[in-house]
N, C-alpha and C. Protein backbone atom coordinates (compact mmCIF):
# COMPACT_ATOMS: atom_id res chain seq x y z
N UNK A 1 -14.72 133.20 -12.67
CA UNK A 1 -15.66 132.89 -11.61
C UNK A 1 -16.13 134.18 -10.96
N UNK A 2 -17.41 134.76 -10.86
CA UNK A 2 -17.80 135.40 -9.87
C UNK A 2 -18.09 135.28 -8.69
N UNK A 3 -17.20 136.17 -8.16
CA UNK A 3 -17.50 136.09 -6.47
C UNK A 3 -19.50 136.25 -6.09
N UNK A 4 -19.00 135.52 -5.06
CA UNK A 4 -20.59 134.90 -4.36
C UNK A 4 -21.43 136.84 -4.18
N UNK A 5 -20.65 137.70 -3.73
CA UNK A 5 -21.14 139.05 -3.72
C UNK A 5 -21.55 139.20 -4.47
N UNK A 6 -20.90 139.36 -5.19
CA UNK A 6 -21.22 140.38 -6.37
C UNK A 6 -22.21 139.32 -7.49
N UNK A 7 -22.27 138.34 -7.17
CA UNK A 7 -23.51 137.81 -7.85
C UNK A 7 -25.14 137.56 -7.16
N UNK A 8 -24.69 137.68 -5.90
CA UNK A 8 -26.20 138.13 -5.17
C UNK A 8 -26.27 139.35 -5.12
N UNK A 9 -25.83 139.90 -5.29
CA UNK A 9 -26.00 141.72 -5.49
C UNK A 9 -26.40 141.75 -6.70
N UNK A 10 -25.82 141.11 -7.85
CA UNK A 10 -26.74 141.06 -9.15
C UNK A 10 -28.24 140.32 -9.29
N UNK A 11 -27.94 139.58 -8.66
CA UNK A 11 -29.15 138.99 -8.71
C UNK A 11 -30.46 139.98 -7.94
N UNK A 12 -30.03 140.49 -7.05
CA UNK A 12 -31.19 141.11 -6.37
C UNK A 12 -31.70 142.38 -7.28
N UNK A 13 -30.34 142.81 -7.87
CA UNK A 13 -30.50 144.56 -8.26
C UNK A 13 -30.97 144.34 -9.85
N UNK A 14 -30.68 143.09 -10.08
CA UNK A 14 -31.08 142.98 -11.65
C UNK A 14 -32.59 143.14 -12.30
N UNK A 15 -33.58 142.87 -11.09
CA UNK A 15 -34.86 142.98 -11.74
C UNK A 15 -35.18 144.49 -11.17
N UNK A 16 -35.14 145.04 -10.03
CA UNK A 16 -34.95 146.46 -10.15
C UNK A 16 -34.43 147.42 -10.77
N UNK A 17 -33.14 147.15 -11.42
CA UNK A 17 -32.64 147.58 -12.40
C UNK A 17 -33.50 147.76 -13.67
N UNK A 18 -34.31 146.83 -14.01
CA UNK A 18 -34.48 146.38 -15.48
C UNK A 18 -35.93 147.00 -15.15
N UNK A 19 -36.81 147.03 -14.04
CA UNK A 19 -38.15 147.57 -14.23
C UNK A 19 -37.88 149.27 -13.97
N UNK A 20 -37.03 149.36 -13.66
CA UNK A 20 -36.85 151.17 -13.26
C UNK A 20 -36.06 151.31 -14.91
N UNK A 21 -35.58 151.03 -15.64
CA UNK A 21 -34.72 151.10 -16.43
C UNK A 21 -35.24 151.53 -17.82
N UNK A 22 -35.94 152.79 -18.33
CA UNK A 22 -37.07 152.34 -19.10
C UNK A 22 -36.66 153.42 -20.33
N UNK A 23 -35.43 154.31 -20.07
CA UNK A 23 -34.41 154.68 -20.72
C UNK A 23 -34.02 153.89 -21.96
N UNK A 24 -32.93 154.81 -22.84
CA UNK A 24 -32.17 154.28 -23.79
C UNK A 24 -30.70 153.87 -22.81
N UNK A 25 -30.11 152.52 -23.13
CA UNK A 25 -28.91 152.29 -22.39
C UNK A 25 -27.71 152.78 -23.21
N UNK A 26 -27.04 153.33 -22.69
CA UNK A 26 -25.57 154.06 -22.58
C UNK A 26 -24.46 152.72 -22.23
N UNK A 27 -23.51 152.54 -23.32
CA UNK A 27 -22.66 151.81 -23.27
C UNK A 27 -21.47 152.63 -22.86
N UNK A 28 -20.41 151.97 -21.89
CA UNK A 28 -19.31 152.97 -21.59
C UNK A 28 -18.09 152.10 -21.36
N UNK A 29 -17.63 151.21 -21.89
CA UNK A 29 -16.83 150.02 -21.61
C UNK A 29 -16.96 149.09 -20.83
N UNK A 30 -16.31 148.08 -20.31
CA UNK A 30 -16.34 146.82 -19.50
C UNK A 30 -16.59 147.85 -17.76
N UNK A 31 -17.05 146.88 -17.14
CA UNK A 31 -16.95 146.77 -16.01
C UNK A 31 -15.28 146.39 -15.47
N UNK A 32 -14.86 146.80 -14.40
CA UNK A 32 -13.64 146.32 -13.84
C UNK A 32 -13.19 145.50 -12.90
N UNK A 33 -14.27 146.49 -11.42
CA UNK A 33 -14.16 146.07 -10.24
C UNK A 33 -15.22 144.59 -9.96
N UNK A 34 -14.43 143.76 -8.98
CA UNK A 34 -15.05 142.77 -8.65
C UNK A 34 -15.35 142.65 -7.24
N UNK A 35 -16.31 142.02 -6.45
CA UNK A 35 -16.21 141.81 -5.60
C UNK A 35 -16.73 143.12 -4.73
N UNK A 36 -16.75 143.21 -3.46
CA UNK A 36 -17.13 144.10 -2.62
C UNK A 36 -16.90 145.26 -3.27
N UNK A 37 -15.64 145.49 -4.28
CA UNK A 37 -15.58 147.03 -4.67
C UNK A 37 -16.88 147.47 -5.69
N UNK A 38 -17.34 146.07 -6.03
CA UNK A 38 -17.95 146.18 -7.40
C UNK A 38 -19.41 147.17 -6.39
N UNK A 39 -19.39 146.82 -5.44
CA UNK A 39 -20.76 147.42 -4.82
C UNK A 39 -20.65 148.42 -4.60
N UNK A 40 -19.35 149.01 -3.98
CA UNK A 40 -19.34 150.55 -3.67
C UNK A 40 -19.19 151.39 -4.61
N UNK A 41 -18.83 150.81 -5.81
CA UNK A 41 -18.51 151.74 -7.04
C UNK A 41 -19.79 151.35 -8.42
N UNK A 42 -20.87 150.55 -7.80
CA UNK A 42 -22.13 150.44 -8.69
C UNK A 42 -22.63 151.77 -9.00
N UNK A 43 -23.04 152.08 -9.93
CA UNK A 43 -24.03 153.41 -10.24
C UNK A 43 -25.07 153.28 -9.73
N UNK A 44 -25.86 154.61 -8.86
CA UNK A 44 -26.98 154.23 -7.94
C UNK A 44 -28.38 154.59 -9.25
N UNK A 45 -29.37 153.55 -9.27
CA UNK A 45 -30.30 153.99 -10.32
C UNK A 45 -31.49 154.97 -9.58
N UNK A 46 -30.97 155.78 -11.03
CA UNK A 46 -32.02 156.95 -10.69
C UNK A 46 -33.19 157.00 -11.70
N UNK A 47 -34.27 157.26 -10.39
CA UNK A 47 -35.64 157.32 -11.08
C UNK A 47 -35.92 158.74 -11.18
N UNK A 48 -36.97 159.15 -12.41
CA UNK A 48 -37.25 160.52 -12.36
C UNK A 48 -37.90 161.22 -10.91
N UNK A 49 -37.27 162.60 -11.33
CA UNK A 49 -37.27 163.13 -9.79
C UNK A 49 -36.51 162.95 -8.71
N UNK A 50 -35.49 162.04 -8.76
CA UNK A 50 -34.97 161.52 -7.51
C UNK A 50 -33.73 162.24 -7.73
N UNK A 51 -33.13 162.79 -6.96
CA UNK A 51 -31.85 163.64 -6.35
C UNK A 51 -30.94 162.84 -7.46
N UNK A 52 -29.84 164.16 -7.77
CA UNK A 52 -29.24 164.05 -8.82
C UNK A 52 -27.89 162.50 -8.38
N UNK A 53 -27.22 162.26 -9.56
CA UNK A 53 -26.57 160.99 -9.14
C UNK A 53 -24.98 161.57 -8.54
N UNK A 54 -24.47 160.90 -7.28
CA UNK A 54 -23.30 161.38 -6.53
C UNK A 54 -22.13 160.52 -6.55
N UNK A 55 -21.52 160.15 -7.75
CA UNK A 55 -20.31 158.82 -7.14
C UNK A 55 -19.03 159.99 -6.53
N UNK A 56 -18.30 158.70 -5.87
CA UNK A 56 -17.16 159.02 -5.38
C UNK A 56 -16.09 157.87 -5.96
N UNK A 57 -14.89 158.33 -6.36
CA UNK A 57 -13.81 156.93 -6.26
C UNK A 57 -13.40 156.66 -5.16
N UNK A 58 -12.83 155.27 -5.53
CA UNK A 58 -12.44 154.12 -4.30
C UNK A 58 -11.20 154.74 -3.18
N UNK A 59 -10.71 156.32 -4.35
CA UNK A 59 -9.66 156.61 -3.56
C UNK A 59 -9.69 157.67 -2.44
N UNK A 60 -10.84 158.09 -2.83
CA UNK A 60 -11.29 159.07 -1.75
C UNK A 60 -12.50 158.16 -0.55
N UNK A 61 -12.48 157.37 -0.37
CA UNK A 61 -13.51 156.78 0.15
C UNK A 61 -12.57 156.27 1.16
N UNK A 62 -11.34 156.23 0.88
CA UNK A 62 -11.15 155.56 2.64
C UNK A 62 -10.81 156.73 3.78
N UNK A 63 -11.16 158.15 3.51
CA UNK A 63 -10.93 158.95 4.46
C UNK A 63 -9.84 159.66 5.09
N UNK A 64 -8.79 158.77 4.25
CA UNK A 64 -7.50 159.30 4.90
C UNK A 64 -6.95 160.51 3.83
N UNK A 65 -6.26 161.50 4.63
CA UNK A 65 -5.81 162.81 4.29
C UNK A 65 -4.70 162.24 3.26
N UNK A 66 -4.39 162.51 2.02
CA UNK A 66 -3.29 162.96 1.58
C UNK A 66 -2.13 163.32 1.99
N UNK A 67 -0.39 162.83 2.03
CA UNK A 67 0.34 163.34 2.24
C UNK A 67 0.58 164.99 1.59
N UNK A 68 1.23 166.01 1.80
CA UNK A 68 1.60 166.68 0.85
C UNK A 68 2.65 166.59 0.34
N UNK A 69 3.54 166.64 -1.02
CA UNK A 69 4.39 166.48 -1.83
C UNK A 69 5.62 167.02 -1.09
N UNK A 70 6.97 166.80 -0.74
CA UNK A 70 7.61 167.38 0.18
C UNK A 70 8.51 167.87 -1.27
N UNK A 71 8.84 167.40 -1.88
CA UNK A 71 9.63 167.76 -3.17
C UNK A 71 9.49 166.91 -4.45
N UNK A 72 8.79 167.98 -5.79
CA UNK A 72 8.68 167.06 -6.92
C UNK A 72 9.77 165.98 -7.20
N UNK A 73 9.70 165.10 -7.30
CA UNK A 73 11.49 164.64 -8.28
C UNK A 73 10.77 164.58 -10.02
N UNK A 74 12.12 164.98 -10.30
CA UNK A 74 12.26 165.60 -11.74
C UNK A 74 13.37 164.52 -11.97
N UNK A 75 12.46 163.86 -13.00
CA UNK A 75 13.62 162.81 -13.53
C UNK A 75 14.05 163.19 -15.21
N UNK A 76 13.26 164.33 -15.65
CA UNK A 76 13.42 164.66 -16.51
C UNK A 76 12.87 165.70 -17.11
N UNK A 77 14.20 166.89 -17.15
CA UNK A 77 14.01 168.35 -17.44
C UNK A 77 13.02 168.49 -18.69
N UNK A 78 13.17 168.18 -19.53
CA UNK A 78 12.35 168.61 -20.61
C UNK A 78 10.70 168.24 -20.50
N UNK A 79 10.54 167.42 -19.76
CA UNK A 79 8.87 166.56 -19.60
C UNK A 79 8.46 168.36 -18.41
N UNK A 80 9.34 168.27 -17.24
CA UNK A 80 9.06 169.32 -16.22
C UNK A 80 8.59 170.76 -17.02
N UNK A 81 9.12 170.94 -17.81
CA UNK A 81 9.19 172.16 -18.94
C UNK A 81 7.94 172.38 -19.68
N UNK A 82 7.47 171.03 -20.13
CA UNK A 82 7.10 170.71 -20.98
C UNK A 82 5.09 171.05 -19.83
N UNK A 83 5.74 170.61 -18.78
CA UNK A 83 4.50 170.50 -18.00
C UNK A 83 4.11 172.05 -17.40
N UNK A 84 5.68 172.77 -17.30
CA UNK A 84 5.29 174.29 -16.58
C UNK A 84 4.71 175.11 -17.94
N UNK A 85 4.66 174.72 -19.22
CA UNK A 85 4.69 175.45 -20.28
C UNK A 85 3.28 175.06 -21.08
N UNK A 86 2.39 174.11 -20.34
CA UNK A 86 1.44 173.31 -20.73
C UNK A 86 0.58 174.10 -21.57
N UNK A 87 -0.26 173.75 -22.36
CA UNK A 87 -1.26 174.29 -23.35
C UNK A 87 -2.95 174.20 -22.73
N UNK A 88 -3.40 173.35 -21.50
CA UNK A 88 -4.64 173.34 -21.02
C UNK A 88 -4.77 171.83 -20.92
N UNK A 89 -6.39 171.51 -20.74
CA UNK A 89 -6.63 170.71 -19.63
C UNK A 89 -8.26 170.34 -20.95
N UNK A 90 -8.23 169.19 -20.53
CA UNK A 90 -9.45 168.81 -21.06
C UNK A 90 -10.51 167.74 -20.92
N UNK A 91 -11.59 167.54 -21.03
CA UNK A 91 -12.38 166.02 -20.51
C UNK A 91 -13.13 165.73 -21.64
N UNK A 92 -13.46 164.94 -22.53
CA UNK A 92 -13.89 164.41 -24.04
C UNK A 92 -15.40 164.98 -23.29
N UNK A 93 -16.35 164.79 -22.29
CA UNK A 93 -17.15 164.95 -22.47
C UNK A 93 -17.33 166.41 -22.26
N UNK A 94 -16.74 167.43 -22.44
CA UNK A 94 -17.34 168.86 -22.82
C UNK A 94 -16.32 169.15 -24.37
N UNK A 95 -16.95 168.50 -25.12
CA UNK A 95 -16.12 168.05 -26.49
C UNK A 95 -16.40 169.56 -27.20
N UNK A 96 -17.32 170.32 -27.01
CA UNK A 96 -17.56 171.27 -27.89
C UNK A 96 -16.84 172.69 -27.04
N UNK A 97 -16.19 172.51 -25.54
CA UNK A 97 -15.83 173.75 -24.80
C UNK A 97 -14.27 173.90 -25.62
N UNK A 98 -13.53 175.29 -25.70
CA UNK A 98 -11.98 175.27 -25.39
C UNK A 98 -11.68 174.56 -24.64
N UNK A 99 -10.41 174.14 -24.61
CA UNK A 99 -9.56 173.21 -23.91
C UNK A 99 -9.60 174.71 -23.22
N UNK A 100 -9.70 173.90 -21.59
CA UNK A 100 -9.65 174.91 -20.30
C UNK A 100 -7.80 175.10 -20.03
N UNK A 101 -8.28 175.75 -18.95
CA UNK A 101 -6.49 176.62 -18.56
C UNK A 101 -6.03 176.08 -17.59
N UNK A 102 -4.94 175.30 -17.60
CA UNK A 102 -4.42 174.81 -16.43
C UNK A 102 -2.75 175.49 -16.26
N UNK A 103 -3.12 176.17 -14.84
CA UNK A 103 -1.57 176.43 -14.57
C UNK A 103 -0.29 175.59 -13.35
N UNK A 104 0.52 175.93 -13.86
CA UNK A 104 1.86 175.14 -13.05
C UNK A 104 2.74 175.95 -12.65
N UNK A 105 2.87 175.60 -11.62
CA UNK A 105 3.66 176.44 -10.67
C UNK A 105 4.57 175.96 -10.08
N UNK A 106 6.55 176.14 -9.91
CA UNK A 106 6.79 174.98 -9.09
C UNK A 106 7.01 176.24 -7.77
N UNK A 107 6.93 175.72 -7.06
CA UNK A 107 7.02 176.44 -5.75
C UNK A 107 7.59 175.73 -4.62
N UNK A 108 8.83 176.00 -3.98
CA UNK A 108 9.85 175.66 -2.88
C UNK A 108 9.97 174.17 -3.39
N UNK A 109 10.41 173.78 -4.98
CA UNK A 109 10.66 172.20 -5.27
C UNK A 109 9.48 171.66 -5.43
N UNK A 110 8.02 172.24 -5.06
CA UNK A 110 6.74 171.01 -5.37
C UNK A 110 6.00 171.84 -6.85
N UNK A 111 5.79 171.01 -7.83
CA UNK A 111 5.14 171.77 -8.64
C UNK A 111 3.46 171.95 -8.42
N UNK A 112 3.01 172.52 -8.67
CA UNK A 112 1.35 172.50 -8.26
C UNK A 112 0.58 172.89 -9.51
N UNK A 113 -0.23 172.19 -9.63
CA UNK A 113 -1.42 172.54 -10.75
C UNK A 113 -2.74 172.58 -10.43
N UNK A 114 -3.12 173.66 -11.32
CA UNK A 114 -4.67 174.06 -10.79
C UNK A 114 -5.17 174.41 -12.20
N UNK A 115 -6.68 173.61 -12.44
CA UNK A 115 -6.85 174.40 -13.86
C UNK A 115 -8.46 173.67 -13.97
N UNK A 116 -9.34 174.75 -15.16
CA UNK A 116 -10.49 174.49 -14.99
C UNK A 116 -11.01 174.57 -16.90
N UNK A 117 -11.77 173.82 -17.06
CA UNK A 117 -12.59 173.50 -18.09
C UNK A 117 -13.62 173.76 -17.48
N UNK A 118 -14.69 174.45 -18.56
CA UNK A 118 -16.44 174.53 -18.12
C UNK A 118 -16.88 175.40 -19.57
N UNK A 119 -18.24 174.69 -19.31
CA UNK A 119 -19.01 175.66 -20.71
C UNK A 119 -20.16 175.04 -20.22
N UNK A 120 -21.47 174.82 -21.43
CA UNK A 120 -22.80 174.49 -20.92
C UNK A 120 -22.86 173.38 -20.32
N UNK A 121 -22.10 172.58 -21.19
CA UNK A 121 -22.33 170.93 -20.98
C UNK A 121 -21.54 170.49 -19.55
N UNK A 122 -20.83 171.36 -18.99
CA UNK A 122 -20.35 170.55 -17.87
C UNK A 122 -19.12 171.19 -16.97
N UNK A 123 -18.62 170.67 -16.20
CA UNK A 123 -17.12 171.27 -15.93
C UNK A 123 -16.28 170.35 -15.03
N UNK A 124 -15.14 171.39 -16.02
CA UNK A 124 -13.61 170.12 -15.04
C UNK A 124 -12.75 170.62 -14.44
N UNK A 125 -12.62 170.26 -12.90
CA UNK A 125 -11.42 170.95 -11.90
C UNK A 125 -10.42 170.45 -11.79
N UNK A 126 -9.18 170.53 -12.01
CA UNK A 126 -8.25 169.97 -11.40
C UNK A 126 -7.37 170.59 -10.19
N UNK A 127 -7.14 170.06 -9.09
CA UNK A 127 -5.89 170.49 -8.61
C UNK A 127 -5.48 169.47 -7.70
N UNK A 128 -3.77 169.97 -7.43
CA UNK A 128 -3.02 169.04 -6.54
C UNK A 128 -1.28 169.70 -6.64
N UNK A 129 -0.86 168.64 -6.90
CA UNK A 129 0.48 168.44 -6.63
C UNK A 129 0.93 167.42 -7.67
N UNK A 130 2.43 167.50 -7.97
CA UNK A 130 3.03 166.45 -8.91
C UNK A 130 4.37 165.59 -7.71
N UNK A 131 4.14 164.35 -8.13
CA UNK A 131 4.81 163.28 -7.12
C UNK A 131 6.27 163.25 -7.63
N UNK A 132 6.17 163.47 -9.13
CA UNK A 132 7.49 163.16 -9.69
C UNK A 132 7.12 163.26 -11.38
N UNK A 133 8.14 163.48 -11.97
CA UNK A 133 7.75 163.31 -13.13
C UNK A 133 8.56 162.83 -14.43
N UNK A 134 8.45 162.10 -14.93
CA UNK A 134 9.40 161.33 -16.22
C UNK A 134 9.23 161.55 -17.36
N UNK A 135 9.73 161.15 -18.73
CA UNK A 135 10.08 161.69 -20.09
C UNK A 135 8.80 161.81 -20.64
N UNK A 136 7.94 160.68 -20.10
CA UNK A 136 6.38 159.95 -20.64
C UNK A 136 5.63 160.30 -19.61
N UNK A 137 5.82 160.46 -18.63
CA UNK A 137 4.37 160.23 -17.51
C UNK A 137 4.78 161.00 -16.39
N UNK A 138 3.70 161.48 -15.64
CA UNK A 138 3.70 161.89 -14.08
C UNK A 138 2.73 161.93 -13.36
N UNK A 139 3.20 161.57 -12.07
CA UNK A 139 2.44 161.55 -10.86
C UNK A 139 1.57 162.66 -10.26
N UNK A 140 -0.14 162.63 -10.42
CA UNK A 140 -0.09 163.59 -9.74
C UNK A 140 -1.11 163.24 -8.06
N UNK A 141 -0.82 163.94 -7.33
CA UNK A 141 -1.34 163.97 -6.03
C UNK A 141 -2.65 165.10 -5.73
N UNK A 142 -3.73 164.78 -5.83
CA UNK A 142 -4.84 166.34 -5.85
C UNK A 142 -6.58 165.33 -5.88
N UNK A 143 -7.04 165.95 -5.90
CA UNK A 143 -8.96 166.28 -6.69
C UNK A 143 -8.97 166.21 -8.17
N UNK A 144 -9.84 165.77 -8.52
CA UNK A 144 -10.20 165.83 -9.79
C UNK A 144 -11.43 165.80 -9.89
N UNK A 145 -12.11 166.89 -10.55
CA UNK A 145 -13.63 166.57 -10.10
C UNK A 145 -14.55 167.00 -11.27
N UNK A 146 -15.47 166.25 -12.11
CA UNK A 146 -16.35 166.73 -12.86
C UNK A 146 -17.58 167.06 -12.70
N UNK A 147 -18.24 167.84 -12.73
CA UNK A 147 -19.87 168.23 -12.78
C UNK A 147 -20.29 168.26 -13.84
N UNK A 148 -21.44 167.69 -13.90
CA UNK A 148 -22.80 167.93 -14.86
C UNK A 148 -22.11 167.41 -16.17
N UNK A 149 -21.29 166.66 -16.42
CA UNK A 149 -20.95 165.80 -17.55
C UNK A 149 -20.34 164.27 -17.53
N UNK A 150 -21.05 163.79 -18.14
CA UNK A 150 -21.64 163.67 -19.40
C UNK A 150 -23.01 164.15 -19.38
N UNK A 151 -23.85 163.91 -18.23
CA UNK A 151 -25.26 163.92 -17.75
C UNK A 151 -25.42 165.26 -16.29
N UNK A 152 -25.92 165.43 -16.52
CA UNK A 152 -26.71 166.73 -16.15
C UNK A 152 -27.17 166.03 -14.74
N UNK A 153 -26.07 167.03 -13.31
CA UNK A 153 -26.70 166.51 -12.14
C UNK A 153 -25.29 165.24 -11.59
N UNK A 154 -24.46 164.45 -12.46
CA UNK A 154 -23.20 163.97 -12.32
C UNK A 154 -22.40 165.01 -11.48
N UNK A 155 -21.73 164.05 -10.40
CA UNK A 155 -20.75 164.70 -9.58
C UNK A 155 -19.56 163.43 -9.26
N UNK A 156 -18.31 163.56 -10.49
CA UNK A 156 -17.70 162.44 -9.94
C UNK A 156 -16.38 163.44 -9.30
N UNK A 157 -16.15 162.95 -8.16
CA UNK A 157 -14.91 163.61 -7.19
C UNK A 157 -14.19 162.82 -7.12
N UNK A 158 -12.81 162.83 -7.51
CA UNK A 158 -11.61 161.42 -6.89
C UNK A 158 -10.62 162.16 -6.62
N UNK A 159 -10.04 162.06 -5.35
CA UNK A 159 -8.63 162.61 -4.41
C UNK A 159 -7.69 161.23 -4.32
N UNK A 160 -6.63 161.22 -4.95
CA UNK A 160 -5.61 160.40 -4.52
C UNK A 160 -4.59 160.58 -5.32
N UNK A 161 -3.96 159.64 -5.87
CA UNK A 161 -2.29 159.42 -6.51
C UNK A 161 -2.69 159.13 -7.89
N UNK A 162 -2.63 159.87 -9.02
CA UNK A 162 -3.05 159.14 -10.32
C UNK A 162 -2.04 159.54 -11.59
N UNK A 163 -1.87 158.55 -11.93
CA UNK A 163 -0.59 158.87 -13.49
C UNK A 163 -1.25 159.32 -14.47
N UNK A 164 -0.32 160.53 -15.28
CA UNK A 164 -0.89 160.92 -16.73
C UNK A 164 0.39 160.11 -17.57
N UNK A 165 0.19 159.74 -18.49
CA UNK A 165 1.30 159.12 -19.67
C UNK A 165 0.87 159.83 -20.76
N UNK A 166 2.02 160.24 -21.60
CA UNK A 166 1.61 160.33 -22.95
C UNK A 166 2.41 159.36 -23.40
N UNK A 167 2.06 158.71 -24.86
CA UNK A 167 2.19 157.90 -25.58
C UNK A 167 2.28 158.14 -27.14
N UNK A 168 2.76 157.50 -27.62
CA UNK A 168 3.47 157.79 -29.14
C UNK A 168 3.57 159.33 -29.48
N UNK A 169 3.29 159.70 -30.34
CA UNK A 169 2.93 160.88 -30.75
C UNK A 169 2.70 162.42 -30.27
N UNK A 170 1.82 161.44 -29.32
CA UNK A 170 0.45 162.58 -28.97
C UNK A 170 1.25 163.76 -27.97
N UNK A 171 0.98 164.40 -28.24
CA UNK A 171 1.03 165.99 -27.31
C UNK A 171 0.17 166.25 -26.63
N UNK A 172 -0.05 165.14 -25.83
CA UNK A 172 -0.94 165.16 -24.00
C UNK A 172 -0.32 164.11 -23.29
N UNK A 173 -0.89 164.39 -21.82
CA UNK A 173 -0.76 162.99 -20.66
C UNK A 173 -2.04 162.81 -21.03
N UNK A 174 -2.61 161.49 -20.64
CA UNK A 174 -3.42 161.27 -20.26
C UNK A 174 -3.99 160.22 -19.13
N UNK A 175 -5.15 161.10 -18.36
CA UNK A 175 -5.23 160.28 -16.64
C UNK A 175 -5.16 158.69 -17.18
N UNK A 176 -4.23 158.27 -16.59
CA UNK A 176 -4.76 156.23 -16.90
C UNK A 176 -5.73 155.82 -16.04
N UNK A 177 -5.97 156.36 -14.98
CA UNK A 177 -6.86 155.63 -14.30
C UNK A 177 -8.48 156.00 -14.83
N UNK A 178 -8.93 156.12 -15.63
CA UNK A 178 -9.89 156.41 -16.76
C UNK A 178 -11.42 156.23 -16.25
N UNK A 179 -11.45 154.82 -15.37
CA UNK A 179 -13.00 154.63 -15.04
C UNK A 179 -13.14 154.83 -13.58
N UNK A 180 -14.12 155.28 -13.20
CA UNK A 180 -14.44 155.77 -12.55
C UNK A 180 -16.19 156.17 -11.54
N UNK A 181 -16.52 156.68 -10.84
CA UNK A 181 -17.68 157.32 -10.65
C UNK A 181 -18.54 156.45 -11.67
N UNK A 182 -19.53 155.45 -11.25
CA UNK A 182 -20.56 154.52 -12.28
C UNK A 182 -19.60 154.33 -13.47
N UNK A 183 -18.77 153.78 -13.12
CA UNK A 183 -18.19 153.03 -14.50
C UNK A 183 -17.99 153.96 -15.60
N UNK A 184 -17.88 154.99 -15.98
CA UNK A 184 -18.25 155.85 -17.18
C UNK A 184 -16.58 156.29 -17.08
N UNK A 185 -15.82 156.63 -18.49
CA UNK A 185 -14.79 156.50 -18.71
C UNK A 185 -14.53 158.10 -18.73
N UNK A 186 -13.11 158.42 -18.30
CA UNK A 186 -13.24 160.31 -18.43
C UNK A 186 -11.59 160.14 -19.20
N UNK A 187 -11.59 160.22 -20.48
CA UNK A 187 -10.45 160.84 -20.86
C UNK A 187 -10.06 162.47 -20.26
N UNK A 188 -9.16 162.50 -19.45
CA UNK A 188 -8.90 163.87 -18.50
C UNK A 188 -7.29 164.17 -19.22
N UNK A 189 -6.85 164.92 -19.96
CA UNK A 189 -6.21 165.20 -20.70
C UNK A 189 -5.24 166.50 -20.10
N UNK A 190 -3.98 166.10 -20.13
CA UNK A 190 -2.93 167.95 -20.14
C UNK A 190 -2.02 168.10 -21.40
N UNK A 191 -2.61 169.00 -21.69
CA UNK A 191 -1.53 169.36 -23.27
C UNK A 191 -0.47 169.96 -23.30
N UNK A 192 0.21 169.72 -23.93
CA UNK A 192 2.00 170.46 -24.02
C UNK A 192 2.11 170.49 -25.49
């Protein structure tokens, strides 16, 4: 069932949508959010000429400051190791840059990471803090912010609490919380 919002919000934005819309459409997975979020996290349509496109996530939008990390917990030495010893940082959409440099630092018990991807197509910031961290996954606390990728003039910024997991194999975390800024998916990657 769709909520009564978010279907008069479609209804209104759907024929504006579709006469401004005169583009090739870009598929980027399902939609998620429902309801009132679905509005604040819509992609705003841009017509030529009109100021470049600005999302924000849901997690930076309520204004409130970040705790800071008072002490990582380390639930597991080898993942911590594995994270101070990392190989770089990456976002699928600057697919043709080096994997950028991300460093780790633990300092008085909090570990901190800071690290940057960029080339023509775009660029990726990270920084923050780690909440805790386990064999598979960790918490991190910071910004994450891409410019000018996928699209030229993109600014997605998200500040809050977000898990990296790695899974089977692979020799990365990767952000789970994936969609984002107009729905568009950011594999945000740390290698070990």
């Amino acid at each position: 069932m769709i909520p009564l919002a978010f279907g008069l919000a479609l209804a209104v934005a759907s024929p504006m949508i579709a006469a401004q819309n005169t583009g090739a459409v870009r598929a980027h997975g399902p939609a998620q959010p429902t309801g009132a979020a679905t509005q604040q996290n819509a992609a705003p349509v841009q017509q030529s000429g009109a100021a470049p496109q600005q999302s924000v996530a849901p997690a930076q939008q309520n204004g409130a400051a970040l705790a800071p990390v008072a002490k990582t917990e380390i639930r597991n030495q080898a993942a911590y190791e594995r994270l101070l010893n990392n190989s770089g940082v990456s976002v699928q959409w600057l697919w043709s840059a080096d994997r950028g440099h991300l460093t780790a630092k633990d300092e008085n018990d909090v570990v901190r990471i800071d690290g940057t991807q960029a080339n023509f197509e775009g660029t990726l910031k990270i920084k923050g803090e780690i909440v805790s961290i386990d064999s598979d996954r960790f918490v991190f606390r910071g910004t994450i912010l891409i410019l000018d990728a996928p699209d030229k003039g993109r600014r997605c910024e998200r500040t809050g609490d977000y898990e990296f997991r790695a899974t089977g194999k692979r020799k990365y975390w990767r952000l789970q919380q994936m969609e984002s800024c107009g729905r568009l998916t950011d594999y945000v990657d740390i290698y070990y």
